[in-house]
Protein backbone atom coordinates (compact mmCIF):
# COMPACT_ATOMS: atom_id res chain seq x y z
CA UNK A 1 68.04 46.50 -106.84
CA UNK A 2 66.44 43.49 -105.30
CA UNK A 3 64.61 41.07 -108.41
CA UNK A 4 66.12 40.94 -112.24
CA UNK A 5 65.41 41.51 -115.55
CA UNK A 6 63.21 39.38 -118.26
CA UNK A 7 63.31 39.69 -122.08
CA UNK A 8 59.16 39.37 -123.60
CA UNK A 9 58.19 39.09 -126.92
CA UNK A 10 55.70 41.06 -128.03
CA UNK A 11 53.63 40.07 -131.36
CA UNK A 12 50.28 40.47 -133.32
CA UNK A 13 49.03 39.66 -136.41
CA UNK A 14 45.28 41.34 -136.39
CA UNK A 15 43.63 45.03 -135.98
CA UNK A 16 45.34 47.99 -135.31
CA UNK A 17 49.00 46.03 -134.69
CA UNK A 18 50.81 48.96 -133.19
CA UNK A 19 48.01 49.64 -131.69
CA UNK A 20 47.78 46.33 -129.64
CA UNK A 21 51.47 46.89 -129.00
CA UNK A 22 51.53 50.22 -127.38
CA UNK A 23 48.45 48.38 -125.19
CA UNK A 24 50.37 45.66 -123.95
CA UNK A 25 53.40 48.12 -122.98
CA UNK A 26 50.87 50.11 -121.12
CA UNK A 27 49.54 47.19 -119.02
CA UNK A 28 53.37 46.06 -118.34
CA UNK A 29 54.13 49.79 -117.00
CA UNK A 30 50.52 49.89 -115.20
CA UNK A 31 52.06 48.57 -111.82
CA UNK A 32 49.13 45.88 -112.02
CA UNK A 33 51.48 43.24 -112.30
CA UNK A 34 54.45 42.07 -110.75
CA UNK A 35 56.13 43.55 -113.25
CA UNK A 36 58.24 46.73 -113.81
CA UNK A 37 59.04 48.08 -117.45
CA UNK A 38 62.35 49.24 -118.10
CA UNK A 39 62.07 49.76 -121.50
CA UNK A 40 61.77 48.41 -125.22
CA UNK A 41 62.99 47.80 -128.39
CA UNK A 42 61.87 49.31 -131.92
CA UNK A 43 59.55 47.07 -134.03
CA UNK A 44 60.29 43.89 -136.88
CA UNK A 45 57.47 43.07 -139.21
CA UNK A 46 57.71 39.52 -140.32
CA UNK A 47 55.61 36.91 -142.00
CA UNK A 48 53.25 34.54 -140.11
CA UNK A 49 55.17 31.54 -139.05
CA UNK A 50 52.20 28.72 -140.55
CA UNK A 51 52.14 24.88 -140.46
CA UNK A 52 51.64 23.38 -143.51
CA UNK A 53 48.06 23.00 -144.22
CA UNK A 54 47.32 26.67 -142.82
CA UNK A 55 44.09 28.31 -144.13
CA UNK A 56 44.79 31.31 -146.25
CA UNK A 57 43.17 33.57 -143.65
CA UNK A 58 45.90 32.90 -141.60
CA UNK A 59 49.04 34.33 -143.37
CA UNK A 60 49.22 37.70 -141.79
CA UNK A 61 52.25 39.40 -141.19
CA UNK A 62 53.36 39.84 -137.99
CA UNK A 63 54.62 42.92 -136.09
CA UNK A 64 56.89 42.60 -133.04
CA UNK A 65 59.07 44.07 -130.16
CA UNK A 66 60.88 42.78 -127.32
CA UNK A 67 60.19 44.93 -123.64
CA UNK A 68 62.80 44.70 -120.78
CA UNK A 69 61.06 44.36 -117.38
CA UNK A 70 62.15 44.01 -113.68
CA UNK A 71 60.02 41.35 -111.89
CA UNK A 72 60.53 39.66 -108.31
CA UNK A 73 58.27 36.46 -108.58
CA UNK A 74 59.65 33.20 -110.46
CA UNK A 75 59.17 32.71 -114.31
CA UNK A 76 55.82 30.76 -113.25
CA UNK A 77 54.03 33.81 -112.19
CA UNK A 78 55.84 36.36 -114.65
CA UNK A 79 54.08 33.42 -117.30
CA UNK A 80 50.75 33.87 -115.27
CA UNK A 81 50.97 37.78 -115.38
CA UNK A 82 51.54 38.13 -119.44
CA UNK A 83 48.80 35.66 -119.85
CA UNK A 84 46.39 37.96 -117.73
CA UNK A 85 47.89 40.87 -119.93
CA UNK A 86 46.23 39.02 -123.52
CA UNK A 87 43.07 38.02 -121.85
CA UNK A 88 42.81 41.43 -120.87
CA UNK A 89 43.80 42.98 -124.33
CA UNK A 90 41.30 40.57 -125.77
CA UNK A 91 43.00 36.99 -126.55
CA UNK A 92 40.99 34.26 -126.65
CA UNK A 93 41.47 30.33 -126.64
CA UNK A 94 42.01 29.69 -129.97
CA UNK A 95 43.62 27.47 -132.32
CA UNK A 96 47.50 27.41 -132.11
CA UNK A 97 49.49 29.33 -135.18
CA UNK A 98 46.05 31.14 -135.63
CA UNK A 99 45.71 34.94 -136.16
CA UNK A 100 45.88 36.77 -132.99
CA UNK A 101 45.63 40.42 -131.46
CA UNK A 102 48.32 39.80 -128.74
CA UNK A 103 51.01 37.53 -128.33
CA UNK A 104 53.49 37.64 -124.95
CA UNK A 105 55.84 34.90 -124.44
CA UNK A 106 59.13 35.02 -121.75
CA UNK A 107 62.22 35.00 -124.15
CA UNK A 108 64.78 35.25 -121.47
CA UNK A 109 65.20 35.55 -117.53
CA UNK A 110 68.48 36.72 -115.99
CA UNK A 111 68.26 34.39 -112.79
CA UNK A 112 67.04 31.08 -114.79
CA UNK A 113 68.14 29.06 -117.24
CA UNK A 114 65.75 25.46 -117.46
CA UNK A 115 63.57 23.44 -119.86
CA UNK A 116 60.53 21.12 -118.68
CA UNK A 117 57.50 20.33 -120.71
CA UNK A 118 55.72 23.90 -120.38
CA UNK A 119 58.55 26.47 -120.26
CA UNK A 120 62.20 26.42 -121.51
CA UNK A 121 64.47 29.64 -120.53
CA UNK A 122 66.42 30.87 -122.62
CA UNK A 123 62.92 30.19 -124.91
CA UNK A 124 63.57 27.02 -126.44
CA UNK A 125 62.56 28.52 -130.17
CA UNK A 126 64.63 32.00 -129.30
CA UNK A 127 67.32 30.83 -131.27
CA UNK A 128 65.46 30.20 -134.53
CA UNK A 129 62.72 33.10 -134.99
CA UNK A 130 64.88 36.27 -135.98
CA UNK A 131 61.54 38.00 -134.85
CA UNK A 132 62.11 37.15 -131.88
CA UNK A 133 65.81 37.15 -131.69
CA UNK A 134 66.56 40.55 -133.33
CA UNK A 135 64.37 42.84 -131.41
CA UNK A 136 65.80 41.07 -127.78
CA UNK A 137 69.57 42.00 -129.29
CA UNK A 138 68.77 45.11 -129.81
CA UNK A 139 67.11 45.51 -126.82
CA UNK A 140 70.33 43.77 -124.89
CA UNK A 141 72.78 43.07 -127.01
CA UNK A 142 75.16 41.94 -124.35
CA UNK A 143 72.62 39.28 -122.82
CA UNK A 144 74.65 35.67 -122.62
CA UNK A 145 72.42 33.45 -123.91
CA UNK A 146 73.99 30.98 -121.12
CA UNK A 147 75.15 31.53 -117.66
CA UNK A 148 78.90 32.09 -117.48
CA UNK A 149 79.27 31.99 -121.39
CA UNK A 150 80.34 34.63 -123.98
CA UNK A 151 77.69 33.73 -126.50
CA UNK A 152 75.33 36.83 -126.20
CA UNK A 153 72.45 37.59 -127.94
CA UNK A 154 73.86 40.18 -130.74
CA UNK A 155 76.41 37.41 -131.66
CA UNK A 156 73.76 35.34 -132.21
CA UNK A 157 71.53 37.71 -134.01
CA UNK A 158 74.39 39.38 -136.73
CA UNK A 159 74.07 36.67 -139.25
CA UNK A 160 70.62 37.98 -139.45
CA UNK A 161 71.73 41.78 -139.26
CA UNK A 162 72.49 41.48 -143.33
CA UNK A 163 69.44 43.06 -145.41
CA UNK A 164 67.44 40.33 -146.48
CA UNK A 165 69.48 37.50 -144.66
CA UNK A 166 66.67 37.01 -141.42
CA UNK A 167 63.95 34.12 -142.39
CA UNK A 168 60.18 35.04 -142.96
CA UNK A 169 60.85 38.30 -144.20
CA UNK A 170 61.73 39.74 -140.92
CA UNK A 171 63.08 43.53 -141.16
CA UNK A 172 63.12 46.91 -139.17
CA UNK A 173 59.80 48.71 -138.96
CA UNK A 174 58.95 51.88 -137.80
CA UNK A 175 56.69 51.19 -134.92
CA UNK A 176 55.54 54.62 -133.68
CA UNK A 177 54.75 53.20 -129.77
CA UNK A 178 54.11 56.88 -128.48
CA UNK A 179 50.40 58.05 -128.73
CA UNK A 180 49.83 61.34 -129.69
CA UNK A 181 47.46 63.46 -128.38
CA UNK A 182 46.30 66.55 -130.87
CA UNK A 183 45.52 69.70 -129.38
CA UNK A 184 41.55 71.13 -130.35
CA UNK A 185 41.43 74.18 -128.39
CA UNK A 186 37.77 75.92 -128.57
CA UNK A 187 38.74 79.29 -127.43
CA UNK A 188 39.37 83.20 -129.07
CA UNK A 189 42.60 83.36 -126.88
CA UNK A 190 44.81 80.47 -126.69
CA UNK A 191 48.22 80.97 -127.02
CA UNK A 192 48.91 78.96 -130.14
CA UNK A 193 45.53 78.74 -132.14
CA UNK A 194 42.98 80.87 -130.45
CA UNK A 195 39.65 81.33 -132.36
CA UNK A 196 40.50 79.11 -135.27
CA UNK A 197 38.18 76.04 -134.30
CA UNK A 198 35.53 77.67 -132.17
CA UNK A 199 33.42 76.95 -134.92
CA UNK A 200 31.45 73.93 -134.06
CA UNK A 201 32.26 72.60 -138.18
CA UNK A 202 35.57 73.55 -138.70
CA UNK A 203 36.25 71.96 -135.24
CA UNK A 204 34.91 68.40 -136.38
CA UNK A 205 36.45 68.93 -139.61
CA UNK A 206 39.89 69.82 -137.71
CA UNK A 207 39.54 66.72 -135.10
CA UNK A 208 39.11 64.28 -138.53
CA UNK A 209 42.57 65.69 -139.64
CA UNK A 210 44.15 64.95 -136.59
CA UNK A 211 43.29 61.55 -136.64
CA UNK A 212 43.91 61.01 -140.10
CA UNK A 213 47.45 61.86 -139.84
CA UNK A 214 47.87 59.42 -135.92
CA UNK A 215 46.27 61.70 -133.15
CA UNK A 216 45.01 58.79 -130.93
CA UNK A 217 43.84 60.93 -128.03
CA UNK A 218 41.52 64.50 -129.45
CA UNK A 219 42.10 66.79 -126.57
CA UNK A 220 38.95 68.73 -126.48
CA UNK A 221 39.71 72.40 -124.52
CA UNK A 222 37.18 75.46 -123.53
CA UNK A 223 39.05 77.77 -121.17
CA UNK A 224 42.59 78.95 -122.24
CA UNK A 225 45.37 78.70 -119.53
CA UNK A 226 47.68 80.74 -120.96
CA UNK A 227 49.28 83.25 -118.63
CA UNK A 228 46.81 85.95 -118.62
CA UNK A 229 44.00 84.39 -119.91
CA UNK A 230 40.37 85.34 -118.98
CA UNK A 231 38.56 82.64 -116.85
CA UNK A 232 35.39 81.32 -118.31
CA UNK A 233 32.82 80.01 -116.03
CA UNK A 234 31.60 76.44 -116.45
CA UNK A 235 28.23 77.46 -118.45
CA UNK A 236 30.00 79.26 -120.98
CA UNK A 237 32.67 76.46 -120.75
CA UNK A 238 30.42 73.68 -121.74
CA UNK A 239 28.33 75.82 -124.23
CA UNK A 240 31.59 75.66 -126.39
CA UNK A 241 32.33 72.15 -125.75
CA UNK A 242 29.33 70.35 -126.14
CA UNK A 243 28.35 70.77 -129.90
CA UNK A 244 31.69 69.44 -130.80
CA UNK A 245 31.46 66.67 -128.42
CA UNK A 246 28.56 65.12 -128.88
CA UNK A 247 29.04 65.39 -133.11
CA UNK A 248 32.73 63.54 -132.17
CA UNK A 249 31.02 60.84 -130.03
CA UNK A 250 28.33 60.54 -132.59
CA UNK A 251 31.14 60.12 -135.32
CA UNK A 252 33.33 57.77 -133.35
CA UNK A 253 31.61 55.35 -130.68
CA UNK A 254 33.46 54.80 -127.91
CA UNK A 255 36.11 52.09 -129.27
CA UNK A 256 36.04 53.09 -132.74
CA UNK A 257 38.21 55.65 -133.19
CA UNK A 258 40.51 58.10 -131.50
CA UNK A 259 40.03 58.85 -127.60
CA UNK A 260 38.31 61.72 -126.99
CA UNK A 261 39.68 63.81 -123.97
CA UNK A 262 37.75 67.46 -121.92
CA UNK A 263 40.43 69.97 -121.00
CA UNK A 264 38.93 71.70 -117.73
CA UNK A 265 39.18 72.39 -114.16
CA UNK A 266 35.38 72.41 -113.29
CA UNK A 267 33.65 70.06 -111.91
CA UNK A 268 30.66 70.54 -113.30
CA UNK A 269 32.18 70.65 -116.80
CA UNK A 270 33.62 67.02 -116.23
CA UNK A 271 30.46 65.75 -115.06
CA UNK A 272 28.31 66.51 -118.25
CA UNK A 273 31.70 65.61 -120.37
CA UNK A 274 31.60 62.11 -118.61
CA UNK A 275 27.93 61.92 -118.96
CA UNK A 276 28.22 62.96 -123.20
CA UNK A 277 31.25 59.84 -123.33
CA UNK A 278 34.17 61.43 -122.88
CA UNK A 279 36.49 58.88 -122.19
CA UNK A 280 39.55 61.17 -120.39
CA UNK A 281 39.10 64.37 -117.89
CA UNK A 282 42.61 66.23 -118.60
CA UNK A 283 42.85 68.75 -115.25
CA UNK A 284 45.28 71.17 -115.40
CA UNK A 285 44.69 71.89 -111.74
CA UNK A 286 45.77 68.55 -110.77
CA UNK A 287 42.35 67.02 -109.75
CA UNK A 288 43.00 69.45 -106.14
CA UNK A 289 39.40 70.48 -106.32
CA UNK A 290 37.40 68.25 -104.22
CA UNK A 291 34.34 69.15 -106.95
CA UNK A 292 36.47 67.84 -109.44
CA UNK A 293 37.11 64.52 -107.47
CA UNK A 294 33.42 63.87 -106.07
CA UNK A 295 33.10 64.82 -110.27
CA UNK A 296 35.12 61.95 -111.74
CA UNK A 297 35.24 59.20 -108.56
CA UNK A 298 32.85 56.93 -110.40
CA UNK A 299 33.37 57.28 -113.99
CA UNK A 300 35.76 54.66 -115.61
CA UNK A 301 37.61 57.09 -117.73
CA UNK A 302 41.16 58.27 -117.71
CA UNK A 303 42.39 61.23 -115.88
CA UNK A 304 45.29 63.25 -116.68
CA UNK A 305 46.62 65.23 -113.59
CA UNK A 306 48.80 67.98 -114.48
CA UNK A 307 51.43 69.48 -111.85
CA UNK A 308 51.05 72.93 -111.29
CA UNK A 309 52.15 76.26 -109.05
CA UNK A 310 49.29 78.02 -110.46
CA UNK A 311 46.60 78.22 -113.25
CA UNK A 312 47.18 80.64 -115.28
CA UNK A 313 50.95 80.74 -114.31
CA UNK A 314 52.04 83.07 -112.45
CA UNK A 315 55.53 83.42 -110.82
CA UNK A 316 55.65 80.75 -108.30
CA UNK A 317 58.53 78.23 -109.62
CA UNK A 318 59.55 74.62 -108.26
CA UNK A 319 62.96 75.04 -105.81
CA UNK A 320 65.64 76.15 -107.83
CA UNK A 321 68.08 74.29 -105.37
CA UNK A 322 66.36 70.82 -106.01
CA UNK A 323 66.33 68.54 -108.66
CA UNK A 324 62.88 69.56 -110.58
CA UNK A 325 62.28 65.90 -111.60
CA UNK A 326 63.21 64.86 -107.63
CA UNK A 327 60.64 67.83 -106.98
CA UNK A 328 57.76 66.33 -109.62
CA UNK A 329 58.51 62.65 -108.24
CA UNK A 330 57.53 63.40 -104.70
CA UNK A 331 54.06 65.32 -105.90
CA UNK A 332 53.71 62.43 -108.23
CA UNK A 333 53.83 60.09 -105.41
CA UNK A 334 51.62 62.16 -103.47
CA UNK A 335 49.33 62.89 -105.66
CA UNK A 336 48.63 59.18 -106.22
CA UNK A 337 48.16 58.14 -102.83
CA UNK A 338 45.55 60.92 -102.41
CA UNK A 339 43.58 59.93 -105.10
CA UNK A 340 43.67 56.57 -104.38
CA UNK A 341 42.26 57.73 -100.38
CA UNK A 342 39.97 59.09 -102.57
CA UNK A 343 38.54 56.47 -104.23
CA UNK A 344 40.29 56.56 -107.42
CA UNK A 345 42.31 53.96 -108.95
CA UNK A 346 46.04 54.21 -110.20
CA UNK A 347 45.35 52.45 -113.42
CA UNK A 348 42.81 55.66 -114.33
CA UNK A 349 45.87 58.26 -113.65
CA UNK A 350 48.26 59.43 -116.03
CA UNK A 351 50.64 61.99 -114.93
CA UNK A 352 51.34 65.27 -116.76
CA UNK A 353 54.84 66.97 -115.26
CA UNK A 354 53.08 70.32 -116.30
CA UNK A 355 55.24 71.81 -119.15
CA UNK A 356 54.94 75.90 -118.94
CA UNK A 357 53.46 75.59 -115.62
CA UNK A 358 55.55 76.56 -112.68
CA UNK A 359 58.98 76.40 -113.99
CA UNK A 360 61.93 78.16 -115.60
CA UNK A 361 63.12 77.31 -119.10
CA UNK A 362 66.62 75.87 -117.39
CA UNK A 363 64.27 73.70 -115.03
CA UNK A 364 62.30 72.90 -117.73
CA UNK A 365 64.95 71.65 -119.99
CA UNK A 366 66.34 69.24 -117.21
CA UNK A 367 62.84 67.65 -117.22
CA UNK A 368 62.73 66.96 -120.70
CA UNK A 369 65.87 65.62 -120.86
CA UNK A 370 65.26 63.42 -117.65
CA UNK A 371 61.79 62.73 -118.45
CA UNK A 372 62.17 59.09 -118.49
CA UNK A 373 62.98 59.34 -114.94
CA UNK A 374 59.11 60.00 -114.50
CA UNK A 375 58.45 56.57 -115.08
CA UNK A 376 59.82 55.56 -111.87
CA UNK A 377 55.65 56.29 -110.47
CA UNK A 378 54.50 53.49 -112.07
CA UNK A 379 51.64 55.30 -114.16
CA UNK A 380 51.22 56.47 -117.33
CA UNK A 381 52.83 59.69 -118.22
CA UNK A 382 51.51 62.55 -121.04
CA UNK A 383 54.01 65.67 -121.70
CA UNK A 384 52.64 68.66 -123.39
CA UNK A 385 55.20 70.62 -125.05
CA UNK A 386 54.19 71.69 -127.90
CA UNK A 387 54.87 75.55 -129.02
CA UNK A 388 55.73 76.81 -125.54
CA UNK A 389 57.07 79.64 -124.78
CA UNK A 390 60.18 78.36 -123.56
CA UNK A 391 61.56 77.41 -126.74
CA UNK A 392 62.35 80.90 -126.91
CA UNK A 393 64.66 80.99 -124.23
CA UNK A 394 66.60 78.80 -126.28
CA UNK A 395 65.89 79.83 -130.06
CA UNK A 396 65.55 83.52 -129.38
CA UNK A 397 65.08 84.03 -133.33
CA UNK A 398 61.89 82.22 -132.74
CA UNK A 399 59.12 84.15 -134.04
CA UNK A 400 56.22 85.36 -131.45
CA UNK A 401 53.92 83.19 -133.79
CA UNK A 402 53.86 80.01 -131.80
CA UNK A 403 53.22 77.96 -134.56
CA UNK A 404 56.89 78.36 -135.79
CA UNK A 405 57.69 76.51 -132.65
CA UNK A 406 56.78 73.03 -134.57
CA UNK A 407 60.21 72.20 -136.00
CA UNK A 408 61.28 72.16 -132.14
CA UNK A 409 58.08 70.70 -130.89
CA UNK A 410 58.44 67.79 -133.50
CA UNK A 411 62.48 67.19 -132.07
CA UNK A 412 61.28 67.31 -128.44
CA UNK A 413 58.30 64.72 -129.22
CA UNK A 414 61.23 61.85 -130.64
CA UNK A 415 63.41 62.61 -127.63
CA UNK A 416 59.96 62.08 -125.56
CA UNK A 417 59.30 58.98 -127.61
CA UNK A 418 62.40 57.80 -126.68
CA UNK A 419 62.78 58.48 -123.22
CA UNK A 420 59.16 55.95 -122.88
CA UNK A 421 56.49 59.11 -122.71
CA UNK A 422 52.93 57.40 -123.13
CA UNK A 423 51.55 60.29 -124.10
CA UNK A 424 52.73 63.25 -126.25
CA UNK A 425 50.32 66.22 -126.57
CA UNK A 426 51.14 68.66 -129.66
CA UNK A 427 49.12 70.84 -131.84
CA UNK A 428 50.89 69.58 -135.44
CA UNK A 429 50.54 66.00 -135.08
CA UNK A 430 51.55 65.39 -138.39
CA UNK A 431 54.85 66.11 -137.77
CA UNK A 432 55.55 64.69 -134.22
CA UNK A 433 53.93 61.29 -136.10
CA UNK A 434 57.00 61.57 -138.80
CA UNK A 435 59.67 62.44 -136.52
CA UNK A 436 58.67 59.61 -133.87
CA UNK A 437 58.02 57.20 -136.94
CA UNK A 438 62.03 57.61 -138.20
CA UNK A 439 63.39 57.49 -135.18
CA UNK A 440 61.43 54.07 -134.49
CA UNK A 441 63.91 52.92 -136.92
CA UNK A 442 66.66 53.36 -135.05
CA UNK A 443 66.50 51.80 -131.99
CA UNK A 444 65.04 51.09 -128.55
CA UNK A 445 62.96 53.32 -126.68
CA UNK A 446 62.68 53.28 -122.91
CA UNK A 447 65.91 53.15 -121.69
CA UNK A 448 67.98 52.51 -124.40
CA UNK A 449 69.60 49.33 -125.11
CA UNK A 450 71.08 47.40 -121.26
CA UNK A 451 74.06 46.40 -121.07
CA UNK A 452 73.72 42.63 -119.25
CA UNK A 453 76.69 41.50 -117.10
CA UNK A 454 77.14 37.94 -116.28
CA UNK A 455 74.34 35.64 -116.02
């Protein structure tokens, strides 16, 4: 692989924290920069590192990471890129040791060790800020902090592995840096929940719940795609959706709360969703109607394209002699490069492998458990597997009900977590948000820790 790998620090002090965080890990895996994320480590709160003097205002605890990246261009430009990142995220010139909403700073580059005036590699404070230090060990703990040297950065960091030994407070946090998208289907007949929120009330009063308990993303759904299902017509379609939202855009303005996401496949639907401020179009179709493109082309909002053999599914399946994820990495690919001929941007796309849709529960499984793999497109990726029915193929005590499914759907959502998934779409967000939460406390995500040979 032509290029290396760079350690950043990732820190801030003000807003939603984790929020910011999971943010600047998007724009590193956007493929806007010259930068490719590999993964990251789990999160260290810590207090504000002041100068004496420091107004009161100021002393707000910090929570950080470290992300591995791949990069080609010197440390000059990978310094110029992160930069770009905060201004983008919202960092302005302000005064230094000040509150702020993003901090990115170059901790380590594999092909440079130097110091001048306005950049020292290794960083020239990496040594003293366990904040810093701890979450780049566990990230890669086999990192020498010098060329040709056996001093790596866990030897380093264990003085400061003892409970309570690390300066300013720094500890282990549980950094949950998956969002999770909650499921508020508006149909008689979906497979998991069918007619319990098609009441325009108990809808809104179900969408507050999700985001109480972390739903970032409220995926909004009118037709049911269950195998099966009846197909509703985009009238009837937006007759359901509309009540609800308009009172959730009402509730939340745009940037004030969770995301609010249409679930549909007309193009008509999306165009009065866009036009009522929805801020995502989720197509299970895959965005392969050319209404549904001509639909969405201008709008700035997200669009989740979802790989499919057929909605409802039916009993086309991916190749059984081919690696499925091979299989969903060449659509992927494809897919992007039409949408970009048509006028669509990759940082709008986020790709959904299509869980349930087009494959068997053996295929299925090798996509979950290579799901990191999907990564490799350089967009944002959502998995929805919550309650589906190929849990049974492995749990055959499972009950028909599918909402005994959410032990399983909880397990799969850490492994997701883990394996880098942006997104994470599940009916009981409650307990995806617990499961990913723990399991934040034990290590990176991404990847997994790197092992760094030599220099």
């Amino acid at each position: 692989m032509n290029g290396r790998l760079v350690i950043l620090g990732l820190g801030s002090n003000t807003e939603d924290r984790a929020l910011m965080l999971r943010r600047a890990l998007r724009e590193l895996g956007s493929g806007r920069y010259p930068l490719r994320m590999i993964g990251w480590s789990g999160g260290y709160e810590s207090d504000a590192l002041l100068p004496d003097g420091a107004p009161a205002s100021w002393n707000q605890p910090y929570l950080n990471l470290a992300a591995l990246v791949h990069t080609t261009v010197d440390p000059g430009e990978v310094l110029t890129a992160v930069k770009a990142i905060e201004r983008t995220l919202g960092r302005v010139l302000a005064e230094r040791w000040s509150p702020r909403p993003i901090d990115i700073d170059l901790l380590a580059d594999q092909g440079f060790t130097f110091a001048t005036n306005t950049l020292a590699l290794p960083h020239r404070d990496l040594l003293t800020r366990p904040f810093a230090l701890l979450p780049a060990a566990d990230l890669a703990p086999d990192w020498p902090i010098t060329s040709g040297t056996d001093t790596t950065l866990e030897r380093l960091a264990a003085p400061w592995r003892i409970p309570g030994a690390a300066p300013l407070n720094t500890r282990r946090v549980g950094v949950p840096l998956t969002d999770l998208v909650g499921v508020l289907n508006l149909t008689p007949d979906s497979f998991s929940d069918g007619g319990h929120w098609n009441d325009p009330d108990r809808a809104v009063a179900q969408a507050d719940q999700l985001a109480l308990v972390g739903a970032s993303v409220i995926d909004l759904g009118a037709e049911s795609t269950r195998p099966g299902a009846v197909t509703v017509d985009p009238a009837q379609e937006w007759s359901r959706l509309a009540p609800v939202l308009t009172a959730l855009r009402a509730r939340w303005p745009a940037g004030r709360g969770p995301l609010l996401s249409v679930d549909t496949r007309h193009g008509a639907t999306a165009a009065l969703a866009m036009a009522a401020g929805a801020d995502w179009i989720n197509d299970v179709t895959g965005f392969s109607d050319p209404a549904m493109i001509e639909a969405v082309r201008d709008g700035t909002g997200d669009l989740v394209v979802m790989h499919n053999l057929g909605v409802p599914p039916g009993s086309v399946r991916l190749d059984l002699g081919t690696d499925p994820i091979d299989q969903l990495l060449a659509w992927g690919r494809g897919t992007l490069e039409r949408l970009e001929r048509a006028g669509i941007e990759r940082g709008r796309v986020i790709i959904d492998p299509g869980i349930g849709f087009g494959k068997t529960p053996e295929q299925t499984r090798a996509i979950l458990a290579g799901a990191g793999r999907l990564r490799a497109l350089g967009a944002r990726v959502l998995v929805g597997h919550s309650r589906k029915s190929f849990l049974g193929h492995w749990f055959p005590d499972l009950a028909q009900d599918a909402t005994t499914r959410d032990p399983e759907t909880a397990a799969l959502s850490d492994h997701l977590a883990r394996c880098g998934m942006d997104y994470l779409r599940v009916h009981d967000v409650a307990g995806s948000a617990r499961a990913i939460r723990l399991s934040s406390l034990f290590g990176p995500s991404g990847s997994g820790h790197v092992g760094i040979a030599g220099g």
